[in-house]
C-alpha atoms as a PDB file:
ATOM      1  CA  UNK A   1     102.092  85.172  18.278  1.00  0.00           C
ATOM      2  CA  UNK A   2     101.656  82.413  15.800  1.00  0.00           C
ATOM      3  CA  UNK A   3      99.450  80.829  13.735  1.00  0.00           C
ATOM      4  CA  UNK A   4      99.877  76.758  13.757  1.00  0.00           C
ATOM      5  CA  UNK A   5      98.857  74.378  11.172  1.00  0.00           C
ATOM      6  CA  UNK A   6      98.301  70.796  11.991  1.00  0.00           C
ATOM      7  CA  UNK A   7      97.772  67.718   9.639  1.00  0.00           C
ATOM      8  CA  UNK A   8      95.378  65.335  11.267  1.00  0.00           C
ATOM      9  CA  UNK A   9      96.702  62.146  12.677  1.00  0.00           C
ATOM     10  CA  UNK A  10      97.102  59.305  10.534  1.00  0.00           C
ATOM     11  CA  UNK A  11      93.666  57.194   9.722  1.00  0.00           C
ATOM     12  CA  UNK A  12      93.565  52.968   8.683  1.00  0.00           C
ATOM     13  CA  UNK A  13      92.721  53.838   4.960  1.00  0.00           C
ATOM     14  CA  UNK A  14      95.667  56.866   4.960  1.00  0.00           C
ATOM     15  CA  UNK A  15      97.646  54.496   5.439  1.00  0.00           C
ATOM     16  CA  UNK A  16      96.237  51.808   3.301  1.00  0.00           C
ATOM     17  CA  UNK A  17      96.739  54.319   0.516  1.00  0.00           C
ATOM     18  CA  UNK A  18      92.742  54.725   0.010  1.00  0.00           C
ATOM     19  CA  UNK A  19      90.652  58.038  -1.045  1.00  0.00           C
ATOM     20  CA  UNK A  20      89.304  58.802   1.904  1.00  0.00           C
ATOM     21  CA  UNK A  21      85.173  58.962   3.173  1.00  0.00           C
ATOM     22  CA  UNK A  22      84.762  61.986   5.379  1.00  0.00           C
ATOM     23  CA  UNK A  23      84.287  60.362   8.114  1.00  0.00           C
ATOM     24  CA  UNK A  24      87.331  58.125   8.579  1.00  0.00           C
ATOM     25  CA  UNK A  25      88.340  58.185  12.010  1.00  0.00           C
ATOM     26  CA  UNK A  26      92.251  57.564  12.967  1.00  0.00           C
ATOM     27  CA  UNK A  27      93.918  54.686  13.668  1.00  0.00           C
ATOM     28  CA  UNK A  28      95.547  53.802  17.146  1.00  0.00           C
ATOM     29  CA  UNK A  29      98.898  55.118  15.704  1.00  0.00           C
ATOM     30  CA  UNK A  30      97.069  58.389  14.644  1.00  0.00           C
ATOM     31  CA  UNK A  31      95.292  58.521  18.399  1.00  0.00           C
ATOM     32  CA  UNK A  32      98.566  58.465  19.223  1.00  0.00           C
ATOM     33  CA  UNK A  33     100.462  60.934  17.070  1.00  0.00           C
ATOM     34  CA  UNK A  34      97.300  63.613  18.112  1.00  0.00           C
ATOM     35  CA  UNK A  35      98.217  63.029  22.180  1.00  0.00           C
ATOM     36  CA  UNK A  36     102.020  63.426  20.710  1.00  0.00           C
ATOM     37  CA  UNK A  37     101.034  66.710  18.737  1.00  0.00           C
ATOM     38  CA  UNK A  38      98.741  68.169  22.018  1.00  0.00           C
ATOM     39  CA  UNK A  39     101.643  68.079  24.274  1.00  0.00           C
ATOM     40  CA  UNK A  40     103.607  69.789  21.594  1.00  0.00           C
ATOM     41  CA  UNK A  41     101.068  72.919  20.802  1.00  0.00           C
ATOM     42  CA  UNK A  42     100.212  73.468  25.014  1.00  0.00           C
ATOM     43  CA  UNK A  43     103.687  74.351  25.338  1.00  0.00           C
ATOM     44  CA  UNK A  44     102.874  76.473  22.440  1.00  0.00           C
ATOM     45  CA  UNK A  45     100.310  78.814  24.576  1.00  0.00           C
ATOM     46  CA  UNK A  46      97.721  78.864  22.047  1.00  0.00           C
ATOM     47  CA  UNK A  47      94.638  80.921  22.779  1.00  0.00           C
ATOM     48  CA  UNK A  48      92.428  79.153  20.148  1.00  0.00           C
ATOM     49  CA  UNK A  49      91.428  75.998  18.196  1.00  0.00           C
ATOM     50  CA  UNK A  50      89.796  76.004  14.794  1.00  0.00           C
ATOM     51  CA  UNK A  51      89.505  72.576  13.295  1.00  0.00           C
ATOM     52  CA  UNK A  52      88.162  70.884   9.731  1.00  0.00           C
ATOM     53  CA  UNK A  53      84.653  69.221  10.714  1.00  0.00           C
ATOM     54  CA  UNK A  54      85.983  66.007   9.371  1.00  0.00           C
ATOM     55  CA  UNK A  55      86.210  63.475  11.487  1.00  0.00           C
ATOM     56  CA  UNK A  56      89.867  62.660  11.538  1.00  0.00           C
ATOM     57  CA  UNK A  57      91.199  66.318  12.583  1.00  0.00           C
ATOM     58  CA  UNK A  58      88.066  66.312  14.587  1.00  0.00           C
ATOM     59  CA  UNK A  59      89.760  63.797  16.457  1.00  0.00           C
ATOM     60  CA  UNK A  60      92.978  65.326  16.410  1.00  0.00           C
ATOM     61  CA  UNK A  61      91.708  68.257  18.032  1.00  0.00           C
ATOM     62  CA  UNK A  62      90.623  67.055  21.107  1.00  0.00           C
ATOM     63  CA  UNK A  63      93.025  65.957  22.774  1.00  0.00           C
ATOM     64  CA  UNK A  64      94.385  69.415  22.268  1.00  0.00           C
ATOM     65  CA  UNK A  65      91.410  71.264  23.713  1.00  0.00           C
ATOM     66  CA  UNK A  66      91.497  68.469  26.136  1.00  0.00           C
ATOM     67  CA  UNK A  67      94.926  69.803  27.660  1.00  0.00           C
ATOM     68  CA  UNK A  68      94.725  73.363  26.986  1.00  0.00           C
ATOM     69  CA  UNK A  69      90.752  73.372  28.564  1.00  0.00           C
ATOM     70  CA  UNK A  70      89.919  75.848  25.164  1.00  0.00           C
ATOM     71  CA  UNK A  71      86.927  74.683  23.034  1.00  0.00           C
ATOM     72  CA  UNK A  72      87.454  73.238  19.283  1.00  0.00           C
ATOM     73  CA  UNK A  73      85.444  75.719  16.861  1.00  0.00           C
ATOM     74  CA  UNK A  74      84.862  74.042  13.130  1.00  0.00           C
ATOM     75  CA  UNK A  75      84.471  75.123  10.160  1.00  0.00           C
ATOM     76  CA  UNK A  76      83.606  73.277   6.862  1.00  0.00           C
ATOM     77  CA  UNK A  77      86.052  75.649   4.943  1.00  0.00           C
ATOM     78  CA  UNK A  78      89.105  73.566   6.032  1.00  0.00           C
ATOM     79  CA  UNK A  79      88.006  70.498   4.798  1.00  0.00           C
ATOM     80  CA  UNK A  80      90.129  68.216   2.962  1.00  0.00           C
ATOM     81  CA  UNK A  81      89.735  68.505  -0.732  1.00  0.00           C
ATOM     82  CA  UNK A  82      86.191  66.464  -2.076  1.00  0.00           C
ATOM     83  CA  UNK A  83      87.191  63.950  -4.481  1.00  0.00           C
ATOM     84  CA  UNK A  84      83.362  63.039  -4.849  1.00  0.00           C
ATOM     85  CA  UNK A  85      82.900  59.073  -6.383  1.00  0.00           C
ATOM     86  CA  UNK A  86      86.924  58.666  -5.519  1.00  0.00           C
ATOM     87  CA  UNK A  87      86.379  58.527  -2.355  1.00  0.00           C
ATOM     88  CA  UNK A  88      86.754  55.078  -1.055  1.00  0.00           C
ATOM     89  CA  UNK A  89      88.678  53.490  -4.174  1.00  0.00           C
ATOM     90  CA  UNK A  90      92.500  52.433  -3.309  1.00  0.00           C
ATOM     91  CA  UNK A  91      94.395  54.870  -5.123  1.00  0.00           C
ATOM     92  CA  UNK A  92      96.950  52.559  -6.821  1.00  0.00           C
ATOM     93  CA  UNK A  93      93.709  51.072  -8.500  1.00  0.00           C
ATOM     94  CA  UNK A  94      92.570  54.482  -9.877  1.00  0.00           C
ATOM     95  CA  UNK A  95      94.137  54.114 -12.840  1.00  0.00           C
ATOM     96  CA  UNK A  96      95.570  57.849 -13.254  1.00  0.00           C
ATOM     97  CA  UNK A  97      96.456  60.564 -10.519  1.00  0.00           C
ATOM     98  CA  UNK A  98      93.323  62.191  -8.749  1.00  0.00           C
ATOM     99  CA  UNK A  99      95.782  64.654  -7.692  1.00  0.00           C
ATOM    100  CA  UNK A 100      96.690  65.831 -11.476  1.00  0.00           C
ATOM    101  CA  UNK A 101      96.146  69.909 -12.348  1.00  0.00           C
ATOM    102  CA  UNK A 102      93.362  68.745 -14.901  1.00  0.00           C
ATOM    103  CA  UNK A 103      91.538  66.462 -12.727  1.00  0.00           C
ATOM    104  CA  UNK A 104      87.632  67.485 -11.830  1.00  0.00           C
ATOM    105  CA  UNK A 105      86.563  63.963  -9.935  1.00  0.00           C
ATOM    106  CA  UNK A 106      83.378  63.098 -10.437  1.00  0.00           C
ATOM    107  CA  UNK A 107      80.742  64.852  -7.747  1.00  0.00           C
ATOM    108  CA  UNK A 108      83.713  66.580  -6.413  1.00  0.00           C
ATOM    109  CA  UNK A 109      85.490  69.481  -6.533  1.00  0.00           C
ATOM    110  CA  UNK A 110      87.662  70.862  -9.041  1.00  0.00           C
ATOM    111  CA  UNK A 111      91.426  72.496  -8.558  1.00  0.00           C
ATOM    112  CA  UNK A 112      89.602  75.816  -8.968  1.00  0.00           C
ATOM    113  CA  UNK A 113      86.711  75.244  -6.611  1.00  0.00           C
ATOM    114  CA  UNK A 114      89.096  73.786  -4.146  1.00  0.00           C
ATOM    115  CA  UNK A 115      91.759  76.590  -4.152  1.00  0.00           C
ATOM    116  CA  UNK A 116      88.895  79.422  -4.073  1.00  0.00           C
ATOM    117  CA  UNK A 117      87.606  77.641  -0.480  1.00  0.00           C
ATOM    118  CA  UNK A 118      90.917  77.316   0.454  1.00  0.00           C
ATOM    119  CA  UNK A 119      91.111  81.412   0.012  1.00  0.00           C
ATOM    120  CA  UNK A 120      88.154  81.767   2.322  1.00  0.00           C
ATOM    121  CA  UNK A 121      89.397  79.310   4.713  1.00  0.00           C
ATOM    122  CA  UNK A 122      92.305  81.747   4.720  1.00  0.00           C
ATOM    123  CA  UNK A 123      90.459  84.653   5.512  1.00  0.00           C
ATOM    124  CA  UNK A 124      88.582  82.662   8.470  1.00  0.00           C
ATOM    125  CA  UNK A 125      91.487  81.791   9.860  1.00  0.00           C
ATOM    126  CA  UNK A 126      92.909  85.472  10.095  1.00  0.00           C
ATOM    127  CA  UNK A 127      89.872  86.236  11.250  1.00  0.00           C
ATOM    128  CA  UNK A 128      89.993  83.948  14.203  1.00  0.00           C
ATOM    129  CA  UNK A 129      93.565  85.184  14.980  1.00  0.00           C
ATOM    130  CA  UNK A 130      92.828  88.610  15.074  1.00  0.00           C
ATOM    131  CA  UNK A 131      90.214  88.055  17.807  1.00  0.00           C
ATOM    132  CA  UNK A 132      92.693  86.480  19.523  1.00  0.00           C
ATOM    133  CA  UNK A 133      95.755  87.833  21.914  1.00  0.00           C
ATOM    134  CA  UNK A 134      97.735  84.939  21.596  1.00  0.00           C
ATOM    135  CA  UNK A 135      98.786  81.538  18.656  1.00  0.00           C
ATOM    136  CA  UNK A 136      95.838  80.075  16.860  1.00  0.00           C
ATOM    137  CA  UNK A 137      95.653  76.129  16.326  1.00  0.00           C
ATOM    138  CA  UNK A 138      94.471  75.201  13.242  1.00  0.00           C
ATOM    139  CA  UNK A 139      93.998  71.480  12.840  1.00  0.00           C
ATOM    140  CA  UNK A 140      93.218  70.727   8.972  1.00  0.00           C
ATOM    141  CA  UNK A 141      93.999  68.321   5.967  1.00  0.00           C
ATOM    142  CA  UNK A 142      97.301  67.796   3.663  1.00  0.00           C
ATOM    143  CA  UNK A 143      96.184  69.824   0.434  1.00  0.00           C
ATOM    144  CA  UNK A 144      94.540  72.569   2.640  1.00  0.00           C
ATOM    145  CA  UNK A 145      98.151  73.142   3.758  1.00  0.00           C
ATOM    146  CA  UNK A 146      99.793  72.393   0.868  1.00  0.00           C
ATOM    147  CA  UNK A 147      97.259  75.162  -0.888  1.00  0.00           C
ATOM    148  CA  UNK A 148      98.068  77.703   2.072  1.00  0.00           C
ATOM    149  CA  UNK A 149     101.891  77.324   1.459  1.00  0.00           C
ATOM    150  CA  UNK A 150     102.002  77.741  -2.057  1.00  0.00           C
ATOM    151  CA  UNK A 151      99.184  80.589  -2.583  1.00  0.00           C
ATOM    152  CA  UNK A 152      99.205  82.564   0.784  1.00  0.00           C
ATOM    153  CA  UNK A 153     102.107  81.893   2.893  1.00  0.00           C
ATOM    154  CA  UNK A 154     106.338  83.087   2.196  1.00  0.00           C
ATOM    155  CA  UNK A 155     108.693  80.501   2.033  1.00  0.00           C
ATOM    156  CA  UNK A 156     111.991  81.603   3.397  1.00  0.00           C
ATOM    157  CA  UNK A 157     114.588  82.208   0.635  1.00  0.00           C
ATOM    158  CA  UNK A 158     115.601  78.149  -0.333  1.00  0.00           C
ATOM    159  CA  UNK A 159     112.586  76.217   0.935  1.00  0.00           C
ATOM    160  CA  UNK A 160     110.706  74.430  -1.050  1.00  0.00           C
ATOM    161  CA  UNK A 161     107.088  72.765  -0.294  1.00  0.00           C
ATOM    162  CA  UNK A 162     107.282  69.248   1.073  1.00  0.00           C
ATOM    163  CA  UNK A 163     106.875  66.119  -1.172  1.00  0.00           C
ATOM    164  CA  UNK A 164     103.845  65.274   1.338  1.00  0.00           C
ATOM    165  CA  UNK A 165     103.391  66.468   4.750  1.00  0.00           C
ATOM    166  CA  UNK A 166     103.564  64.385   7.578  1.00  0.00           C
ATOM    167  CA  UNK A 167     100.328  63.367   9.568  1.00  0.00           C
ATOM    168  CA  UNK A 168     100.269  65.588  12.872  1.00  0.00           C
ATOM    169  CA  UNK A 169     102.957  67.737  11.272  1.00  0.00           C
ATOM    170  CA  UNK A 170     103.254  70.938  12.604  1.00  0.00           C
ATOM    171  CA  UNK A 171     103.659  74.037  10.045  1.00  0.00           C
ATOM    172  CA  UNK A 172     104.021  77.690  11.857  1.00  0.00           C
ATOM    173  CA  UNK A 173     103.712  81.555  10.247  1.00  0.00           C
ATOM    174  CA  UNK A 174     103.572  84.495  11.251  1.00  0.00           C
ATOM    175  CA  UNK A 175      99.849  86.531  11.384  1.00  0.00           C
ATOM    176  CA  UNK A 176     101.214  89.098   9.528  1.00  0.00           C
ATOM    177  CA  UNK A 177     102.066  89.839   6.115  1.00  0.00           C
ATOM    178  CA  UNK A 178     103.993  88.825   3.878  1.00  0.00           C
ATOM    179  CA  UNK A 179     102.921  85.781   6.152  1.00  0.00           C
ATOM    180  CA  UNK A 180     105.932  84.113   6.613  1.00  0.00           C
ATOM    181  CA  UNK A 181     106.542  80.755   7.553  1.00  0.00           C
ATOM    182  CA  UNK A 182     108.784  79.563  10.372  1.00  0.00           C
ATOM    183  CA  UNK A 183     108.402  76.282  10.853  1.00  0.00           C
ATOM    184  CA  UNK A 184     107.141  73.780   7.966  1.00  0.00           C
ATOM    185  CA  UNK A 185     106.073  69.951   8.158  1.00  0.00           C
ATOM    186  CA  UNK A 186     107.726  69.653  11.573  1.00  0.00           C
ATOM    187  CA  UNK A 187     107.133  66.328  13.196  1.00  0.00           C
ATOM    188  CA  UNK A 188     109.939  66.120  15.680  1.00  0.00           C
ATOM    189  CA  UNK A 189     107.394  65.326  18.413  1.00  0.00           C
ATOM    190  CA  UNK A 190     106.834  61.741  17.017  1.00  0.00           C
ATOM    191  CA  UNK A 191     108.975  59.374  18.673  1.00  0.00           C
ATOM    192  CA  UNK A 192     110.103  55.831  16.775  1.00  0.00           C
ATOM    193  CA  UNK A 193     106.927  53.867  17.238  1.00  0.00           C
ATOM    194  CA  UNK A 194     104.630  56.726  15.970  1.00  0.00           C
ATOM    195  CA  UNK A 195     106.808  58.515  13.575  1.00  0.00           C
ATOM    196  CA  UNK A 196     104.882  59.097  10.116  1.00  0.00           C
ATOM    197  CA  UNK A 197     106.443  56.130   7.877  1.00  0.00           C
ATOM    198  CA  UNK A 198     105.924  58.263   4.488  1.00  0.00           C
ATOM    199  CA  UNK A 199     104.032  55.184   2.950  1.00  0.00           C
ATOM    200  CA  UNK A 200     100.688  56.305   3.411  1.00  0.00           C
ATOM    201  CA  UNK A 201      98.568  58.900   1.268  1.00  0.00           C
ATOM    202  CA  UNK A 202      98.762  63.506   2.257  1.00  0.00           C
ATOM    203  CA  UNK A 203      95.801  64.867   1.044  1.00  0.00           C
ATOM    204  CA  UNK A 204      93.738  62.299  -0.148  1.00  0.00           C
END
């Protein structure tokens, strides 16, 4: 059985195109995309949650645990990436790309730092499947899964990683290796009203 990534729902300042605090909550259309994404993974028959402590996939979790009845366990190692004295600024006014290879933000955490979390957050999450007889939930950030993809995960022969991923996306592989990926920034359970517009920020 599967393991499941899941973006958090979109927040006001995700979509406002701001770096975001870590405990921005979501917006109505975010509430909205997480009761979208909960009917989607019961179907699923997941087994187990593990969610980012952050509030916004906080908040995307419940309603999951909510329908399935299973608790939400959290873990600080899927946190979104910390871009420190960023965080809060409107990231048009920035005035060069927090999200460039060379960038260490101030009080945050470098590309290194990041991607060597990202590798234990890995390891927890295989963990957590393993005790498990049945698909794990994982409900995390955009550069967390954007990290997985490229450094852990198999792309099937002609994929190539998302632009951005969509909030509430849903992004399967197999528990296995080589850890290959069967479903990738999947948001067919949005309908029109709450379908991710592609304006706001992934990962920030």
């Amino acid at each position: 059985m599967p393991i499941i990534l899941i973006r958090h729902g979109e927040t006001p300042l995700n979509a406002a195109r701001v770096v975001q605090p870590p405990d921005t909550p979501l917006s109505d259309r975010g509430r909205a995309q997480a009761r979208a994404v909960a009917v989607r993974v019961e179907a699923m028959k997941i087994v187990g949650i593990l969610s980012s402590d952050l509030a916004r996939a906080a908040q995307t979790a419940a309603p999951i645990s909510e329908r399935t009845g299973l608790p939400v366990v959290s873990t600080e190692l899927l946190r979104e990436r910390n871009f420190g004295d960023l965080r809060g600024m409107a990231y048009d006014a920035i005035g060069f790309d927090p999200l460039g290879l060379d960038v260490e933000p101030p009080n945050g955490e470098s590309w290194s730092v990041f991607r060597q979390r990202v590798a234990q957050a890995f390891d927890c999450i295989l963990s957590h499947r393993a005790d498990q007889e049945g698909s794990l939930a994982v409900v995390t950030h955009g550069l967390v899964i954007r990290a997985l993809v490229e450094n852990h995960l198999r792309l099937p022969s002609g994929m190539a990683v998302p632009e951005r991923l969509a909030n509430t996306s849903v992004t399967v592989f197999a528990p296995n290796e080589p850890y290959a990926i069967q479903t990738l920034n999947c948001h067919r359970h949005l309908d029109a009203d709450n379908t991710d517009d592609g304006r706001g920020l992934s990962g920030l």
